[in-house]
Protein backbone atom coordinates (compact mmCIF):
# COMPACT_ATOMS: atom_id res chain seq x y z
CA UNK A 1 2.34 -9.55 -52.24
CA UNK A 2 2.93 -10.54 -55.88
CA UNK A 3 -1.30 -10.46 -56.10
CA UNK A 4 -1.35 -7.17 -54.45
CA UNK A 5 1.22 -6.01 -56.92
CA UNK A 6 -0.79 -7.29 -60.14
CA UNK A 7 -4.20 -5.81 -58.67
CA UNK A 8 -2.46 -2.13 -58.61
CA UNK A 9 -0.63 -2.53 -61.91
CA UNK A 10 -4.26 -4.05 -63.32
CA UNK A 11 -5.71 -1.00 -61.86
CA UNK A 12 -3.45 1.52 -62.96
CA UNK A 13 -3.68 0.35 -66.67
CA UNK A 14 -7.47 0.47 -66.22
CA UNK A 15 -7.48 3.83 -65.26
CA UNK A 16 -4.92 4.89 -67.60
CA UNK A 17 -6.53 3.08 -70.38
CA UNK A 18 -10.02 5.35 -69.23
CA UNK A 19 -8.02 8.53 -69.32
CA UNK A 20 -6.65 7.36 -73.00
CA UNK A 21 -10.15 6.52 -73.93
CA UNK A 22 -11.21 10.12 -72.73
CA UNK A 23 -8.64 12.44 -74.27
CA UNK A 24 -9.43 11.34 -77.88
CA UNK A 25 -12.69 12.47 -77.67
CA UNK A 26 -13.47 15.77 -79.94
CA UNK A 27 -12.71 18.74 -78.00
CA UNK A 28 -15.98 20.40 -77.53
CA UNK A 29 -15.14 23.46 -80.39
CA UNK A 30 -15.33 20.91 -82.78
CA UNK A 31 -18.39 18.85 -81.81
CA UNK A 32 -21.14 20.53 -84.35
CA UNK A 33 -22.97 22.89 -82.11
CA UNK A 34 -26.46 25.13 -82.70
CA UNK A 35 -29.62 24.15 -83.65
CA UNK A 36 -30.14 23.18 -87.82
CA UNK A 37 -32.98 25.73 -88.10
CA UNK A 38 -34.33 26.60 -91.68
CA UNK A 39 -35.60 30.11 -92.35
CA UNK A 40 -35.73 32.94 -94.56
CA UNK A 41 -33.43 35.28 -94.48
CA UNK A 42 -35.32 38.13 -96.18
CA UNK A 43 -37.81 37.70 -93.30
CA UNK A 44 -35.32 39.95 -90.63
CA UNK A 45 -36.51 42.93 -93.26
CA UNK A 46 -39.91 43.70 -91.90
CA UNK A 47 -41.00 45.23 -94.97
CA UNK A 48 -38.72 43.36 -97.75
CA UNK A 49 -38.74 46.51 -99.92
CA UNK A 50 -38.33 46.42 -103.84
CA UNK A 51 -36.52 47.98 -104.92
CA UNK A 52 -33.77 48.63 -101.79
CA UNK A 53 -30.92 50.72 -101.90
CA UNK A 54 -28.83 47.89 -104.30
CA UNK A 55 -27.93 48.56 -107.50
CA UNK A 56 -26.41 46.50 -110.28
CA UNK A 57 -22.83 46.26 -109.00
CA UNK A 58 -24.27 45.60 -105.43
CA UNK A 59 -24.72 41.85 -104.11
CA UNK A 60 -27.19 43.10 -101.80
CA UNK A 61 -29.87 44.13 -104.87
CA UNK A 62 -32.67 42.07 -104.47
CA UNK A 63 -34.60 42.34 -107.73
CA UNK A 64 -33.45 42.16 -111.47
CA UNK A 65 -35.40 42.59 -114.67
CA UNK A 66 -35.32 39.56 -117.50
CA UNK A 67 -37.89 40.15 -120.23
CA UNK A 68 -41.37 40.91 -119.38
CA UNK A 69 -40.54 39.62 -115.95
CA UNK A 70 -39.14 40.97 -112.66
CA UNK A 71 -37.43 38.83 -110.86
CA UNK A 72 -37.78 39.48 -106.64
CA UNK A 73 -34.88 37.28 -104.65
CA UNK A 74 -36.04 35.21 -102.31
CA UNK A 75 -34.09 32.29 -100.37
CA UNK A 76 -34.17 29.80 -97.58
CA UNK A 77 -31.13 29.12 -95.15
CA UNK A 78 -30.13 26.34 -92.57
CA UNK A 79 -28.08 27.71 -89.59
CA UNK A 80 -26.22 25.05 -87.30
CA UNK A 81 -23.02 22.94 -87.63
CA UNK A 82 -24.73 20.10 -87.89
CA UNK A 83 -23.40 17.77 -91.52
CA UNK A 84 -25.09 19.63 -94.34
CA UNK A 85 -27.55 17.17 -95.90
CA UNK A 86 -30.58 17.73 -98.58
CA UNK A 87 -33.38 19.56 -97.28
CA UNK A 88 -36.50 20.96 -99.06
CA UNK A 89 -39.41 23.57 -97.65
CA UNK A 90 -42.98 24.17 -99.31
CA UNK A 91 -43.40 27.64 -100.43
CA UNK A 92 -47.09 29.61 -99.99
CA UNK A 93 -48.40 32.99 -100.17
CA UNK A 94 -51.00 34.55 -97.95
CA UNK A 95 -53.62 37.00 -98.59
CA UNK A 96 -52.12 39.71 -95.80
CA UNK A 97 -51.58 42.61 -97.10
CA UNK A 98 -48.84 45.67 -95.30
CA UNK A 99 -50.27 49.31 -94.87
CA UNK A 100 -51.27 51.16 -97.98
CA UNK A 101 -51.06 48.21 -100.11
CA UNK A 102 -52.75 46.22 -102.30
CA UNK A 103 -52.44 42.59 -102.81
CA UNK A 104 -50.54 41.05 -105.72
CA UNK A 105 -53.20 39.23 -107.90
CA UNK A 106 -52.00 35.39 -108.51
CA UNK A 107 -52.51 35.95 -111.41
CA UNK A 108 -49.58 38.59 -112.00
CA UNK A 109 -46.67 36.32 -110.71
CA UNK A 110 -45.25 32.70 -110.12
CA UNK A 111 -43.41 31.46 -107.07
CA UNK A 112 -42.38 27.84 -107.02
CA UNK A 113 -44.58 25.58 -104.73
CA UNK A 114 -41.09 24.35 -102.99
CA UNK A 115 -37.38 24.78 -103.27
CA UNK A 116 -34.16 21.92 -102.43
CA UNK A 117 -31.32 23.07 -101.29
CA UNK A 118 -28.49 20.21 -102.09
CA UNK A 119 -26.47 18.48 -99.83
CA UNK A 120 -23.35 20.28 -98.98
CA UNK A 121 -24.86 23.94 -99.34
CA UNK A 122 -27.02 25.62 -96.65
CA UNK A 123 -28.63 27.86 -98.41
CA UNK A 124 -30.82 28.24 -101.77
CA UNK A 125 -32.74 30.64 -103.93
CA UNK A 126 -35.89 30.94 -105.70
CA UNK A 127 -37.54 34.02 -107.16
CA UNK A 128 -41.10 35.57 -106.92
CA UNK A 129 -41.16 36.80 -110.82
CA UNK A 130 -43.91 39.48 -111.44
CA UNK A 131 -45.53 40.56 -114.75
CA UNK A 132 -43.72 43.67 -115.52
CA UNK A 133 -46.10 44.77 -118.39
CA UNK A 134 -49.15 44.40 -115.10
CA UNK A 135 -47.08 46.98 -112.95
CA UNK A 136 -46.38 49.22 -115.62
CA UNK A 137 -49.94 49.75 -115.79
CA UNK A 138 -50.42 49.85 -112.51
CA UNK A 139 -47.79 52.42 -112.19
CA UNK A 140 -49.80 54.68 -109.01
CA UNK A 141 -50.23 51.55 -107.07
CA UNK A 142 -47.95 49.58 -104.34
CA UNK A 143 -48.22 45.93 -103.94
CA UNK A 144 -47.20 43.38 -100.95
CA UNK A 145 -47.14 39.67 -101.41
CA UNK A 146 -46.41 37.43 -97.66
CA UNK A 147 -44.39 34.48 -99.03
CA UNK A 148 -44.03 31.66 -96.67
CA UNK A 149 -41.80 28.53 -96.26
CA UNK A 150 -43.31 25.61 -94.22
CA UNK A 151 -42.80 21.46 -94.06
CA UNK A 152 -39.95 21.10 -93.96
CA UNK A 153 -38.31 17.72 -94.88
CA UNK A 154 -35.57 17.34 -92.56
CA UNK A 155 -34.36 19.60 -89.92
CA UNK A 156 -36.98 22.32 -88.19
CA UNK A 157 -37.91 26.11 -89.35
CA UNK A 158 -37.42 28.85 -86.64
CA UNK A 159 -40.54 29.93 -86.96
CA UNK A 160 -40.12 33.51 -86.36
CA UNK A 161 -38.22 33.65 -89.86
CA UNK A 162 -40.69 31.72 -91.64
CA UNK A 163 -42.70 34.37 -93.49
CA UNK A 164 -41.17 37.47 -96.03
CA UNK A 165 -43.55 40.65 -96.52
CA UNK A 166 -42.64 41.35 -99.67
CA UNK A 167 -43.35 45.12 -100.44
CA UNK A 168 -42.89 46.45 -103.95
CA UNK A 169 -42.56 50.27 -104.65
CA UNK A 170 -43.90 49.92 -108.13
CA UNK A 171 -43.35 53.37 -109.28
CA UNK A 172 -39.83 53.13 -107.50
CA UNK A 173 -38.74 50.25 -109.13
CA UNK A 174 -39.92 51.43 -112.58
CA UNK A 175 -38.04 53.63 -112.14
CA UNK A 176 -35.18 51.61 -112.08
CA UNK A 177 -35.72 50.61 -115.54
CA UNK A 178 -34.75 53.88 -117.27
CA UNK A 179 -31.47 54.35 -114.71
């Protein structure tokens, strides 16, 4: 009897130890969830229009002049719970062009080659900078530039985000200069 007896108490604390063990798991709200996907988030704007409707007291502007130079926001973003560690992409341009467009010439603008976003953050910006002196005399004529992130150096791209059509409305945002 007294075996019988230590068997079910040895039991009982087994199980109850398993149903201890269990319970302090993370609930399953606050496991990280979602895929850590890195993509641009200009790229939902299929054209990425400069100038938009932003002005200079909007955060949603996504151009600026400095100097000779306009300066056409761009960015990268990780989605996903996952921890927030360092990540970098390579940035390229391609040579498609949108409807009733030209191509901007290389030579007219820098882009980096690849941007870091730091550990902590999930997000980071870079800027496509155009000659401003080349638009203004190219005043009658619209340019698109397709600026695209790839390699990524941890994590994956979603890689219908991965590529901006960036569409500038040169006599539009000349405009903006005098305003």
């Amino acid at each position: 009897m007294k075996l019988l007896l230590k068997t079910l108490l040895a039991a009982v604390a087994a199980v109850s130890a398993g149903l201890l063990a269990a319970s302090c798991e993370k609930a399953d709200s606050d496991k990280p969830w979602g895929n850590a996907l890195i993509y641009m988030p200009q790229a939902n704007y299929s054209p990425y229009t400069v100038p938009n409707s932003g002005d200079e007291t909007n955060v949603n502007q996504n151009w600026r002049f400095e100097d000779d130079r306009v300066l056409i926001f761009l960015g990268v973003y990780r989605a996903g719970l996952e921890e927030l560690e360092e990540y970098s992409v390579n940035i390229s341009t391609g040579t498609e062009v949108l409807e009733n467009t030209t191509l901007l010439p290389a030579s007219e603008y820098t882009l980096p080659s690849s941007v870091t976003c730091p550990a902590g953050k999930r997000d980071a910006t870079f800027y496509l900078s155009v000659d401003l002196a080349f638009l203004q005399a190219n005043s009658a004529t619209d340019y698109s530039l397709r600026v695209t992130i790839s390699d990524p150096s941890r994590y994956s791209l979603n890689e219908s985000l991965c590529s901006t059509d960036v569409f500038i409305d040169t006599d539009a945002l000349l405009g903006k200069l005098t305003e």
